[in-house]
C-alpha atoms as a PDB file:
ATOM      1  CA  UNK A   1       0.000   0.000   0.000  1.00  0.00           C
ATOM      2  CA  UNK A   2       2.921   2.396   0.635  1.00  0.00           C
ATOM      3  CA  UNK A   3       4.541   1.738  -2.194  1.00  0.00           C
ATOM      4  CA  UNK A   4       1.413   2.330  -4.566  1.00  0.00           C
ATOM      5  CA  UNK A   5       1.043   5.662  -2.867  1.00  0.00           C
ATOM      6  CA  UNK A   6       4.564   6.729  -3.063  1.00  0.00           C
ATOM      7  CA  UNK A   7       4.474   5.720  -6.859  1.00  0.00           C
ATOM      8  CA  UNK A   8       1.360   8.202  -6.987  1.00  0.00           C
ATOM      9  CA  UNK A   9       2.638  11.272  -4.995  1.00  0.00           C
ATOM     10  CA  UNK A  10       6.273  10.727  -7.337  1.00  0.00           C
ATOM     11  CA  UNK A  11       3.938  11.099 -10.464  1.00  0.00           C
ATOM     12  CA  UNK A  12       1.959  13.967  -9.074  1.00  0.00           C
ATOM     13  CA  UNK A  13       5.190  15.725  -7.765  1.00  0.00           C
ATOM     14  CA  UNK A  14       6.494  15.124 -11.536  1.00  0.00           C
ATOM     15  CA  UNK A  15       2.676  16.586 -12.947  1.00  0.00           C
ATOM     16  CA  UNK A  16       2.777  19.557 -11.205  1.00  0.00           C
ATOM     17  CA  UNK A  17       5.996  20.300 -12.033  1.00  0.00           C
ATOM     18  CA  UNK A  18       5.346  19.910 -15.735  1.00  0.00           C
ATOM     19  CA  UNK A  19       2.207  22.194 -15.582  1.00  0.00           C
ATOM     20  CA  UNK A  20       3.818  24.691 -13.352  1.00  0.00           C
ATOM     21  CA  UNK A  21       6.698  25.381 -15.824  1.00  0.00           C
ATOM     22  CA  UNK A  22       4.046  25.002 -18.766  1.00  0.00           C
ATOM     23  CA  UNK A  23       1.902  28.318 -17.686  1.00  0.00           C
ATOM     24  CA  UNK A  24       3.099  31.366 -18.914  1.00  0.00           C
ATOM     25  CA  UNK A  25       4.644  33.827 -17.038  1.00  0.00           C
ATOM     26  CA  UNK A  26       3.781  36.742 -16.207  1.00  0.00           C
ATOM     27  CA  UNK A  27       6.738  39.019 -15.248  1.00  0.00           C
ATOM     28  CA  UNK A  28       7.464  40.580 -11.333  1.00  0.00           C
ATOM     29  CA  UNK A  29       8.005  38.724  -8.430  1.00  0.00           C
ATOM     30  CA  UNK A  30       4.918  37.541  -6.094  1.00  0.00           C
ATOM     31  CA  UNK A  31       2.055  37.853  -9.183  1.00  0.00           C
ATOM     32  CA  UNK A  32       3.282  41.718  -9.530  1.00  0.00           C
ATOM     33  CA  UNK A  33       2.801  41.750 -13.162  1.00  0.00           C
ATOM     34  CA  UNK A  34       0.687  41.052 -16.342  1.00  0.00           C
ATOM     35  CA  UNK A  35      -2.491  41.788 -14.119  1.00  0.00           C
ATOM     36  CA  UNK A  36      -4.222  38.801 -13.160  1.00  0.00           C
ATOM     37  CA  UNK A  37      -2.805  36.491  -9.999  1.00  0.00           C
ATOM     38  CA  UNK A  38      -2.702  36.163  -6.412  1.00  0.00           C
ATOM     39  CA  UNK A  39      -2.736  39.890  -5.505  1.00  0.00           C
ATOM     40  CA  UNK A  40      -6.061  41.000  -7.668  1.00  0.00           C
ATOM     41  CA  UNK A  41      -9.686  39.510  -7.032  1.00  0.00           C
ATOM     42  CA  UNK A  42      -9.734  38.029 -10.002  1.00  0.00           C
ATOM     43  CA  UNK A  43      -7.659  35.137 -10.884  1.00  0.00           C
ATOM     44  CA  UNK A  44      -7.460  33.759 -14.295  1.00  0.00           C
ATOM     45  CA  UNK A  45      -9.376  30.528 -14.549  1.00  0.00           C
ATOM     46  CA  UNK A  46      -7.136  28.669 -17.049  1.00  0.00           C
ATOM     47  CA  UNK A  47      -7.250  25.105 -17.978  1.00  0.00           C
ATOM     48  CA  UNK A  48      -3.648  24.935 -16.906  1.00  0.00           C
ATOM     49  CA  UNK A  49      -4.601  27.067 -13.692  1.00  0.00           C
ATOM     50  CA  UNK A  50      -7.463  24.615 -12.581  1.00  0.00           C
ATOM     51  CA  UNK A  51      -5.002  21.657 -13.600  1.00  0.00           C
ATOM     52  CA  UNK A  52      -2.146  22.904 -11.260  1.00  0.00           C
ATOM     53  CA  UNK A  53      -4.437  23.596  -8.136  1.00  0.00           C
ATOM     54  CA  UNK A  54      -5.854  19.743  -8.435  1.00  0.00           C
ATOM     55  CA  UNK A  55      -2.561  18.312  -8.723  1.00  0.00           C
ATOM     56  CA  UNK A  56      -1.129  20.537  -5.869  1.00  0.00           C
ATOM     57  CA  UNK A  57      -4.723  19.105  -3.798  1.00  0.00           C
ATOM     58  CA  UNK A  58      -3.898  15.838  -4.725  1.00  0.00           C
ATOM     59  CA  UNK A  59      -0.050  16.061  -3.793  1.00  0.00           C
ATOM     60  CA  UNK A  60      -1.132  17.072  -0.055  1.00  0.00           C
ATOM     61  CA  UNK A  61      -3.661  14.187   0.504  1.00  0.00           C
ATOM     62  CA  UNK A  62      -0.908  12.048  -0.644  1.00  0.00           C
ATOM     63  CA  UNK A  63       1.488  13.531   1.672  1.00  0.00           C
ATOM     64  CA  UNK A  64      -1.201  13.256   4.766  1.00  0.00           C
ATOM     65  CA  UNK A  65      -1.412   9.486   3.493  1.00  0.00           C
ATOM     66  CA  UNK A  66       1.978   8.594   3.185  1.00  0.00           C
ATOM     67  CA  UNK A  67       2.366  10.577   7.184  1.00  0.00           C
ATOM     68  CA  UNK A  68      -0.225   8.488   8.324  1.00  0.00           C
ATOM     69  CA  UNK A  69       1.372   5.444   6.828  1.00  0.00           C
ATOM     70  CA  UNK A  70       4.807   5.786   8.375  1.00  0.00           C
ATOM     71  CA  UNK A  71       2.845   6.770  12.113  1.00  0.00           C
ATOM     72  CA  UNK A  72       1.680   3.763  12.014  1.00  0.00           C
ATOM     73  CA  UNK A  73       4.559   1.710  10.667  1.00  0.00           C
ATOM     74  CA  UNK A  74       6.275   2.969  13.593  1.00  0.00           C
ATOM     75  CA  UNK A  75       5.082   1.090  16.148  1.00  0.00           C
ATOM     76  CA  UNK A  76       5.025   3.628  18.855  1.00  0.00           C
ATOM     77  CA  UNK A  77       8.374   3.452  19.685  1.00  0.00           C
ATOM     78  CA  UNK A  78      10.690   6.883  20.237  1.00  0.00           C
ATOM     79  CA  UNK A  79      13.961   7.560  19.156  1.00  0.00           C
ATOM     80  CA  UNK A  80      14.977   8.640  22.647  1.00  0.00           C
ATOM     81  CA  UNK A  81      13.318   5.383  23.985  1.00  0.00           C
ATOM     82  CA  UNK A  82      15.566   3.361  21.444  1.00  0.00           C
ATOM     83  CA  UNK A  83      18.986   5.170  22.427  1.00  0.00           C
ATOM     84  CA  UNK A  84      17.930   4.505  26.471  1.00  0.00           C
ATOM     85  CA  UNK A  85      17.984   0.919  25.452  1.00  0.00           C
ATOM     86  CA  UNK A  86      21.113  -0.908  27.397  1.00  0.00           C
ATOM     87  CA  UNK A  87      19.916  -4.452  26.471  1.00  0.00           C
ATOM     88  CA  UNK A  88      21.764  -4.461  23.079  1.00  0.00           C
ATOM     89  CA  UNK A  89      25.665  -5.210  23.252  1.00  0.00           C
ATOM     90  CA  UNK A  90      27.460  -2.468  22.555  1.00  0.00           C
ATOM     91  CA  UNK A  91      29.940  -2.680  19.512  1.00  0.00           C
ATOM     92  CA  UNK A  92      33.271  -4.240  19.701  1.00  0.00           C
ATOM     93  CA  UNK A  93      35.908  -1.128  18.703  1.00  0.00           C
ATOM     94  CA  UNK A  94      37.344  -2.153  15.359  1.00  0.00           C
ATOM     95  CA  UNK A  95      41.195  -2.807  16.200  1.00  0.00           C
ATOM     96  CA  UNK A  96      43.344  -0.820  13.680  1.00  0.00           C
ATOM     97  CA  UNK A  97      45.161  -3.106  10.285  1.00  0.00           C
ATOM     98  CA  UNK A  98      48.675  -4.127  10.475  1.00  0.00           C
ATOM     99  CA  UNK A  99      50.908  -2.532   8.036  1.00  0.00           C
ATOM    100  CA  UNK A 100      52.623  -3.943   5.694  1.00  0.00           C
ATOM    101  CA  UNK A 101      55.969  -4.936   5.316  1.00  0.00           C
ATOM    102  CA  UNK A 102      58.334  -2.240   4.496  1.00  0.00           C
ATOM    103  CA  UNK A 103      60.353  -4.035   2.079  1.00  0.00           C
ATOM    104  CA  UNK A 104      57.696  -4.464   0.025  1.00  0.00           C
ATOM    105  CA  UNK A 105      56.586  -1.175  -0.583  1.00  0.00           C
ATOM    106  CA  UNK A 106      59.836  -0.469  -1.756  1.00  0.00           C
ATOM    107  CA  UNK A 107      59.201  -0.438  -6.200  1.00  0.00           C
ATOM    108  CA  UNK A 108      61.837  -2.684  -7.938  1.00  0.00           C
ATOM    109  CA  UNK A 109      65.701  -2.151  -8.433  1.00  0.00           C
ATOM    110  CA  UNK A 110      66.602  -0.495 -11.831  1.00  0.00           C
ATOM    111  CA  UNK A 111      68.272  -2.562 -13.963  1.00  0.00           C
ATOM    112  CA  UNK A 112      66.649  -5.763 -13.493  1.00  0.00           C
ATOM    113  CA  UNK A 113      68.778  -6.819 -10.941  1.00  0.00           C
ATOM    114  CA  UNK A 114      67.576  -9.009  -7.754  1.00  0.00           C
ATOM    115  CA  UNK A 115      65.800  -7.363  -5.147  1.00  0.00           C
ATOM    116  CA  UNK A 116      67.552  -7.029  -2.227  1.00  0.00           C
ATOM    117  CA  UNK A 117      67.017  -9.378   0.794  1.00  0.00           C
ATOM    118  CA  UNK A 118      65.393  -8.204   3.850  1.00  0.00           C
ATOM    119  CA  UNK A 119      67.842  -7.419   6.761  1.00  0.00           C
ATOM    120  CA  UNK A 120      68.091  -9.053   9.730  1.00  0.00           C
ATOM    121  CA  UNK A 121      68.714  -6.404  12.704  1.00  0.00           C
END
């Protein structure tokens, strides 16, 4: 059920995206310009207009949904309840790599000679 939902609210998020950059604009920040908008008492009743204001509806039911959803997936418990929790061991501390040898970090001899044997101090 959550994933059908998600899949819905992706594809409206994508739709109103589409229409919102499709609708022309009109110039001035905030609806300043071109006369009709959120400022005047009129607003322009375009098909794209009507279009974005059900897809912007639709995206907040889904997002109400998919908060109800994930309440209730979450099985009351709190964050600050889980990090009070002592029953759980705690984790070992990783112990740090040997290094290697330094011999053989050393590149090859020039000349194609024999590398040289280790020494024994």
């Amino acid at each position: 059920m959550e994933n059908v939902v998600l899949t819905i609210h992706l594809l409206l998020a994508l739709g109103l995206i589409g229409v919102v950059l499709m609708q022309r604009s009109e110039g001035g920040g905030l609806g300043m310009g071109g006369g009709g908008g959120a400022i005047t008492g009129r607003a322009a009743a375009t098909a794209l207009g009507k279009l974005t204001w059900i897809l912007a509806a639709a995206f907040i039911v889904t997002s109400i949904t998919l908060t109800i959803i994930a309440a209730q997936n979450a099985a009351g418990i709190s964050v600050l309840d889980r990090l009070g929790d002592t029953s759980a061991p705690a984790p070992a501390t990783p112990s740090a790599p040997g290094l290697p040898d330094a011999d053989t970090l050393l590149p090859p001899p020039a000349g194609g000679t024999a590398p040289l044997a280790p020494r024994a101090d």
